[in-house]
Protein backbone atom coordinates (compact mmCIF):
# COMPACT_ATOMS: atom_id res chain seq x y z
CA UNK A 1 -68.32 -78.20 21.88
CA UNK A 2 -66.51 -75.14 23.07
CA UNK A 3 -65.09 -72.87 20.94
CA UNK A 4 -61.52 -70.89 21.32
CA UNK A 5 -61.99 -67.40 20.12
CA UNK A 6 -58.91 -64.71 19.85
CA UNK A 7 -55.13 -65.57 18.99
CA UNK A 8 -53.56 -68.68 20.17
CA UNK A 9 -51.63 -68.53 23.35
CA UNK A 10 -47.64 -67.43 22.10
CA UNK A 11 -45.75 -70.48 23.47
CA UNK A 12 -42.85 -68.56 24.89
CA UNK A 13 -44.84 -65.93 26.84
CA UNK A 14 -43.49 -65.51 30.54
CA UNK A 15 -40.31 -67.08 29.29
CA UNK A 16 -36.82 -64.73 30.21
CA UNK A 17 -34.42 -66.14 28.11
CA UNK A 18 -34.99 -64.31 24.98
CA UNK A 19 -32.37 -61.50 24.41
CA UNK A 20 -34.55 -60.06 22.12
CA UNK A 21 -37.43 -60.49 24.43
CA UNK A 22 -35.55 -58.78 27.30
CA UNK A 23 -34.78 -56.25 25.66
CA UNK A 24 -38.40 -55.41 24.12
CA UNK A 25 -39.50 -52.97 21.28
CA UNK A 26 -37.10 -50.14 22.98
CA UNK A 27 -34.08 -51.45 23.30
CA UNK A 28 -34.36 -51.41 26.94
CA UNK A 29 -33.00 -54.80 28.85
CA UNK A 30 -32.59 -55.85 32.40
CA UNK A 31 -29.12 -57.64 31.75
CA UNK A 32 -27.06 -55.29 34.11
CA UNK A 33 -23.64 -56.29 31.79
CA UNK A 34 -25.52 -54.52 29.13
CA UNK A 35 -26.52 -51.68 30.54
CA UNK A 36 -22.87 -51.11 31.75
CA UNK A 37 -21.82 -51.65 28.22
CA UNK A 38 -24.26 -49.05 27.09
CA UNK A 39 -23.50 -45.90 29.68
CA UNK A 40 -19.68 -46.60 28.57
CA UNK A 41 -19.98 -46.17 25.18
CA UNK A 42 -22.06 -43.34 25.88
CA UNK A 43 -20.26 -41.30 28.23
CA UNK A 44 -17.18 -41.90 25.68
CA UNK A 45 -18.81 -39.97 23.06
CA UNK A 46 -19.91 -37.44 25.24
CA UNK A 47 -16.67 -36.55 26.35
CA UNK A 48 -14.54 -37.17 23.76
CA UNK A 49 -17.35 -34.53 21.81
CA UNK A 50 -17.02 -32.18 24.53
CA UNK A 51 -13.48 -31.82 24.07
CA UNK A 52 -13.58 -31.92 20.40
CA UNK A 53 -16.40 -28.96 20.67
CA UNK A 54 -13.63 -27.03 22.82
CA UNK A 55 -10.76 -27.27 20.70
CA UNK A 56 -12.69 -26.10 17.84
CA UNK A 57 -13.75 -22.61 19.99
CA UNK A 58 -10.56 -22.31 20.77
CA UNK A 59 -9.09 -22.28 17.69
CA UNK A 60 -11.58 -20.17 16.60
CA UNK A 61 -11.16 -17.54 18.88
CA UNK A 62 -7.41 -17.94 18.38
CA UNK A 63 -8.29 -17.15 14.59
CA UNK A 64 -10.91 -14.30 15.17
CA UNK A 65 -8.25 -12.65 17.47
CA UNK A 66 -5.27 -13.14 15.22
CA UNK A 67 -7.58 -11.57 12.72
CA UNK A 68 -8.55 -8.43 14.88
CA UNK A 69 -5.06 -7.66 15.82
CA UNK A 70 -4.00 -7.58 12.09
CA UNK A 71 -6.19 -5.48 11.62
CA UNK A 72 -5.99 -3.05 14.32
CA UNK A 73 -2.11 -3.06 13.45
CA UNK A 74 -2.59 -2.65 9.91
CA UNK A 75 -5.18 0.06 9.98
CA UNK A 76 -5.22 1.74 13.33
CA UNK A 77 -2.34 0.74 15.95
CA UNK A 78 0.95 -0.76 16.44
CA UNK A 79 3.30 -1.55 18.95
CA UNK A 80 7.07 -0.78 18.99
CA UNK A 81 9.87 -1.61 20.54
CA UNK A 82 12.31 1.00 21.43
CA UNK A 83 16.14 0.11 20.65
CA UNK A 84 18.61 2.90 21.63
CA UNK A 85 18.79 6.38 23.71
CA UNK A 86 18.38 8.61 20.82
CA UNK A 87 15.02 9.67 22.26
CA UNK A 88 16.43 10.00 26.58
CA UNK A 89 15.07 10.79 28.60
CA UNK A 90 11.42 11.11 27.19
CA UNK A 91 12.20 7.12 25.94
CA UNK A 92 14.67 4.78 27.06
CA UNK A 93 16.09 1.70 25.17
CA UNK A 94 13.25 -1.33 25.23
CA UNK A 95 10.67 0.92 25.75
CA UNK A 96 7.30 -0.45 24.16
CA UNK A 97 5.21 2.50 22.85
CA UNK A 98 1.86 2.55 20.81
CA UNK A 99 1.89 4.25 17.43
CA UNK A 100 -1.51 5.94 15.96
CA UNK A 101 -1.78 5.31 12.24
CA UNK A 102 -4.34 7.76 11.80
CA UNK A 103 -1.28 10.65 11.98
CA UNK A 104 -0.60 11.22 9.78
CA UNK A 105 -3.71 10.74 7.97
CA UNK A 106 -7.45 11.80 9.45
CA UNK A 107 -5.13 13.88 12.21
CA UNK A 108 -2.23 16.02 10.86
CA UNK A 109 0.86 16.01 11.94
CA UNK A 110 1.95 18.35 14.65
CA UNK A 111 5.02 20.44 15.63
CA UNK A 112 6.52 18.33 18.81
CA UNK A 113 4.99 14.75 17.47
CA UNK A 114 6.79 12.11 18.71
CA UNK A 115 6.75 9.90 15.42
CA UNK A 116 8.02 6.62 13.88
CA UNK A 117 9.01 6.43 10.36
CA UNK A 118 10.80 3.87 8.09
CA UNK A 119 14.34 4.77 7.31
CA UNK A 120 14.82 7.17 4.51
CA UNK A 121 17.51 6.21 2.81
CA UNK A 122 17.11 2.03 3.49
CA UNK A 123 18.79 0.74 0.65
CA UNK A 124 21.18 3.38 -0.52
CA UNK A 125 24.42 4.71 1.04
CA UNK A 126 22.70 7.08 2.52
CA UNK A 127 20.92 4.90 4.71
CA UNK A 128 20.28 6.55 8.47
CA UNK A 129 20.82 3.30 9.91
CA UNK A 130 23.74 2.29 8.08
CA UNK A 131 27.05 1.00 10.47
CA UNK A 132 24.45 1.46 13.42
CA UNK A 133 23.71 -1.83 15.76
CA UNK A 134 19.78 -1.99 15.54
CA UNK A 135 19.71 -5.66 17.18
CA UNK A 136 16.33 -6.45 18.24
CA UNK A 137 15.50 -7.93 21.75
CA UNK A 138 13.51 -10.51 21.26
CA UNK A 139 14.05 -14.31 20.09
CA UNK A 140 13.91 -14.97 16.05
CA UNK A 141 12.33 -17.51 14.24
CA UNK A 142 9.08 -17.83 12.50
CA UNK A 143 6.93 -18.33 15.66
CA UNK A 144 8.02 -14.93 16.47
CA UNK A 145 7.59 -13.42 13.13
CA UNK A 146 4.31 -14.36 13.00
CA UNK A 147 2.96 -12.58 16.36
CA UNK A 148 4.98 -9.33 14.89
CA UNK A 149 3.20 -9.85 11.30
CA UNK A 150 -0.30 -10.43 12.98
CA UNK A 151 0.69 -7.26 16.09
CA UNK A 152 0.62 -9.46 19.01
CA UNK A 153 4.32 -8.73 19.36
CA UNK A 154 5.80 -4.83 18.90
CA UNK A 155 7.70 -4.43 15.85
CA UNK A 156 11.27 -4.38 16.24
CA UNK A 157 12.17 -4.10 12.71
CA UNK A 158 15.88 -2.65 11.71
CA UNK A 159 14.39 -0.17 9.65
CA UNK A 160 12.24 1.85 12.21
CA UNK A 161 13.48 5.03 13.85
CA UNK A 162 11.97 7.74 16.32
CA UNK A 163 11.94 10.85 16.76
CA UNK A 164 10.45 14.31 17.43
CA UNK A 165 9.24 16.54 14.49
CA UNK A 166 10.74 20.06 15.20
CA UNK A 167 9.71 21.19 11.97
CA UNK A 168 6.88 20.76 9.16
CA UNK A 169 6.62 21.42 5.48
CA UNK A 170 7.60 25.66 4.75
CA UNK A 171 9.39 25.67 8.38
CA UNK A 172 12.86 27.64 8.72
CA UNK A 173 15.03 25.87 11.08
CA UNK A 174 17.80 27.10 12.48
CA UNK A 175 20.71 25.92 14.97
CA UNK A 176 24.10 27.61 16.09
CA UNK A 177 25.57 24.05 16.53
CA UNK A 178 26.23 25.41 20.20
CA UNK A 179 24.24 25.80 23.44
CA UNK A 180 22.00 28.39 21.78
CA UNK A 181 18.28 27.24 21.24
CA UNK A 182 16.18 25.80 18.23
CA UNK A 183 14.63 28.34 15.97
CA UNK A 184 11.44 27.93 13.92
CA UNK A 185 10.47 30.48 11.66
CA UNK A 186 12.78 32.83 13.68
CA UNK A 187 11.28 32.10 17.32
CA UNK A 188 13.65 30.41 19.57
CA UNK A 189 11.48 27.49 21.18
CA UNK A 190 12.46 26.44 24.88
CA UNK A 191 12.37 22.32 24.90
CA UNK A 192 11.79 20.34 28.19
CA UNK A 193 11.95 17.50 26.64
CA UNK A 194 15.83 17.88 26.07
CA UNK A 195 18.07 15.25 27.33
CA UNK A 196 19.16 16.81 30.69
CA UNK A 197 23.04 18.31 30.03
CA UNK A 198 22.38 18.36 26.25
CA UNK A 199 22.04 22.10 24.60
CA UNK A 200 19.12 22.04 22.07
CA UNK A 201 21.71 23.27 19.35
CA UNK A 202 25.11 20.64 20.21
CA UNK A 203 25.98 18.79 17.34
CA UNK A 204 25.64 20.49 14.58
CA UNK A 205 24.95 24.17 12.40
CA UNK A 206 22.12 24.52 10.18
CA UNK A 207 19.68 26.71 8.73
CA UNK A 208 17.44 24.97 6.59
CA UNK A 209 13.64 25.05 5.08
CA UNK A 210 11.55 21.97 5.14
CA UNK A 211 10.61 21.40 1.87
CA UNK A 212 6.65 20.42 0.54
CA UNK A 213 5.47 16.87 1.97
CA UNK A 214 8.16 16.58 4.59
CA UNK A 215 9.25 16.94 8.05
CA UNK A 216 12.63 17.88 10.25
CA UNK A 217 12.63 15.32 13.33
CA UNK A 218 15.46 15.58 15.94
CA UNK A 219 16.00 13.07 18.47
CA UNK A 220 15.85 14.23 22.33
CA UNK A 221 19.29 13.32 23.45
CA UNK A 222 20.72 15.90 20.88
CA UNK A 223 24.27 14.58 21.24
CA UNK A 224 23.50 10.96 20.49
CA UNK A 225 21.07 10.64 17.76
CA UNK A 226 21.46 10.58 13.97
CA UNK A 227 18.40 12.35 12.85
CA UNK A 228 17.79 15.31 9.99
CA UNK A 229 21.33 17.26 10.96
CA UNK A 230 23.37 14.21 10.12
CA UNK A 231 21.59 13.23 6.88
CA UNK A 232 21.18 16.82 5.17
CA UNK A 233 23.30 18.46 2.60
CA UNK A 234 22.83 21.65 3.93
CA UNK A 235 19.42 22.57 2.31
CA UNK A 236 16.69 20.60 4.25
CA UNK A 237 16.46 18.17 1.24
CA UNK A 238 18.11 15.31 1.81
CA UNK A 239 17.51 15.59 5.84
CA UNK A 240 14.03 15.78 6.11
CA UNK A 241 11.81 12.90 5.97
CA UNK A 242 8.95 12.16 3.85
CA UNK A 243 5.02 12.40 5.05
CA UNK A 244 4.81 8.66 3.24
CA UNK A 245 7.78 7.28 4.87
CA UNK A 246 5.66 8.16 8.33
CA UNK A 247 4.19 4.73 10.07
CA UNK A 248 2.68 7.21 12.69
CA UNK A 249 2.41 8.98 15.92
CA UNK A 250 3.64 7.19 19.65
CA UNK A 251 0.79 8.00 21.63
CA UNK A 252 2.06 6.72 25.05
CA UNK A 253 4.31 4.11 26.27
CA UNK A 254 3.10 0.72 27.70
CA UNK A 255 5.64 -1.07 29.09
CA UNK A 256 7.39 -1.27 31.43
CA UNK A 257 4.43 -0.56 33.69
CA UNK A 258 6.30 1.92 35.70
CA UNK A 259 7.09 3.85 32.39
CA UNK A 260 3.28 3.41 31.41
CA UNK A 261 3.10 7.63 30.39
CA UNK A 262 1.38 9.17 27.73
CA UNK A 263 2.90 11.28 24.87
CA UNK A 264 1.78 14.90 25.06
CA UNK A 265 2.61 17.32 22.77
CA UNK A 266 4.17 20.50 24.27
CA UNK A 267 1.79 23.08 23.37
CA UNK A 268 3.62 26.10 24.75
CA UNK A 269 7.25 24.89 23.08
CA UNK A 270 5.56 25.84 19.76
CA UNK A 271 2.73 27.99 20.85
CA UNK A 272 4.46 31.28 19.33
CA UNK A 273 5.70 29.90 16.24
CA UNK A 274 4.10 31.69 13.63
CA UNK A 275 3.50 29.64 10.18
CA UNK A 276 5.85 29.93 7.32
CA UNK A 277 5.79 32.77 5.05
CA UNK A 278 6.83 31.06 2.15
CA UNK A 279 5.17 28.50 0.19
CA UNK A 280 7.70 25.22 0.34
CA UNK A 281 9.47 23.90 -2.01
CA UNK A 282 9.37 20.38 -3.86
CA UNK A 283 12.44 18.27 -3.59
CA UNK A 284 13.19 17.59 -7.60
CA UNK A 285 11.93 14.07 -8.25
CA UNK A 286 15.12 11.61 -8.54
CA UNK A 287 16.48 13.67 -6.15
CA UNK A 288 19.29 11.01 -4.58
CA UNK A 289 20.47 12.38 -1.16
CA UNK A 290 24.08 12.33 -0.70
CA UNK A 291 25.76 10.22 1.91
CA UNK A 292 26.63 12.40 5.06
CA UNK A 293 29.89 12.64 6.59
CA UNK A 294 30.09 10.36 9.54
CA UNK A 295 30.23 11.48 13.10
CA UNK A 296 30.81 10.18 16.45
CA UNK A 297 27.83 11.69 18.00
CA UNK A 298 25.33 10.45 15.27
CA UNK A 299 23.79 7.61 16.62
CA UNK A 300 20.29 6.38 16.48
């Protein structure tokens, strides 16, 4: 009698109509409908992922480089906008210049800075912008607002000015209020940088002393700008601006690219000015500056 040795013989081997049998232990299966099922779904994910994993660098590169421009405005840099001729011909009106916050700061201050600072007297009467159209030119809103806030836009802020310091903290200043020229601690200082046809003195007498933690800043189109002469009693108190009210110094314009120039300081304009003799003095604390009569020729 024979014997049958091993397992019995599986009834449904050689037989193709199993799904689960086609398919086998690895999923694989020679129906072609499936397999065209399968690369579908797949290539779905894959490139609805891919697109997902590229929105999500982008927005975080958007981020990182919101974040370093904040920074670099708030700390180091930041773009202006130029609104008027008070500062012809060295700047014209929409100008964009870049402004170093490290002067003043790590670098002092110089004689011939070209310098932005917040207005003086914002809030009082004696407000330098006061009756003056500062209209910006860009577009509004909050879109825009936010690119100023974060310094991907220039600031163009009503309560900005610029202007050239002529004198710092001890200086003697001194103007004939006619074609005569500037003098600092008695020199007379020759000024390219005077609007052509404009004498360095028009507009306005004065003999003043800068007092401790400020500076005198004129504007280069001397009869068109409202600057120290036009908001001082007389004294250099009330018409000098404070070193905290300073946002910086323009280092050099960027745009329009053919004004692309940078912002020298004229060394030999104040090479022979000695340095004061006299130790400054401190404005009083409370000290409100008085409104200045109004003029036709004091314009930002």
């Amino acid at each position: 009698m024979s014997q049958q040795t091993g397992r019995p013989e599986d009834p449904t081997r050689g037989r193709t109509d199993d799904p689960q049998r086609r398919r086998g232990v690895s999923g694989v299966t020679d129906d072609p409908d499936y397999d065209e099922d399968f690369d579908d779904d797949e290539e779905g994910r894959g490139f609805v992922g891919t697109v997902l994993a590229g929105i999500r660098e982008l927005v975080i590169v958007i981020v990182l480089a919101m974040a370093l421009s904040f920074v670099v405005k708030t700390w180091l840099f930041q773009a202006f906008y130029i609104p008027s001729g008070s500062m012809e011909d060295t700047l014209v009106r929409d100008d964009r210049v870049i402004v170093s916050k490290l002067t003043p700061g790590p670098f002092d201050l110089r004689r011939g800075d070209v310098v932005v600072f917040e207005d003086p007297g914002a809030g009082t009467p004696a407000a330098w912008l006061a009756g003056v159209d500062s209209s910006s030119s860009d577009v509004g809103g909050p879109f825009h607002d936010a690119l100023v806030f974060v310094g991907l836009l220039p600031e163009d802020a009503e309560n900005h000015l610029i202007k050239r310091v002529i004198g710092l903290p001890g200086d003697r200043v001194q103007s004939d209020g006619g074609t005569g020229p500037i003098l600092v601690n008695g020199v007379a200082i020759t000024e390219p940088y005077v609007k052509p046809g404009d004498a360095p003195s028009e507009g306005k007498k004065f003999d003043i002393t800068v007092p401790a933690g400020e500076v005198w800043v004129m504007g280069d189109h001397r009869s068109d700008s409202s600057d120290s002469r036009y908001h001082d009693d007389g004294t250099g108190a009330t018409g000098s601006v404070p070193l905290g009210k300073m946002v910086g110094r323009a280092l050099f314009i960027v745009w329009p690219i053919d004004h692309v120039t940078w912002l020298g300081v004229p060394e030999r304009t104040f090479a022979s000015v000695p340095a004061p003799t006299a130790t400054p003095a401190v404005t009083p604390s409370g000290t409100s500056p008085t409104a200045p009569a109004t003029s036709k020729a004091a314009k930002r």
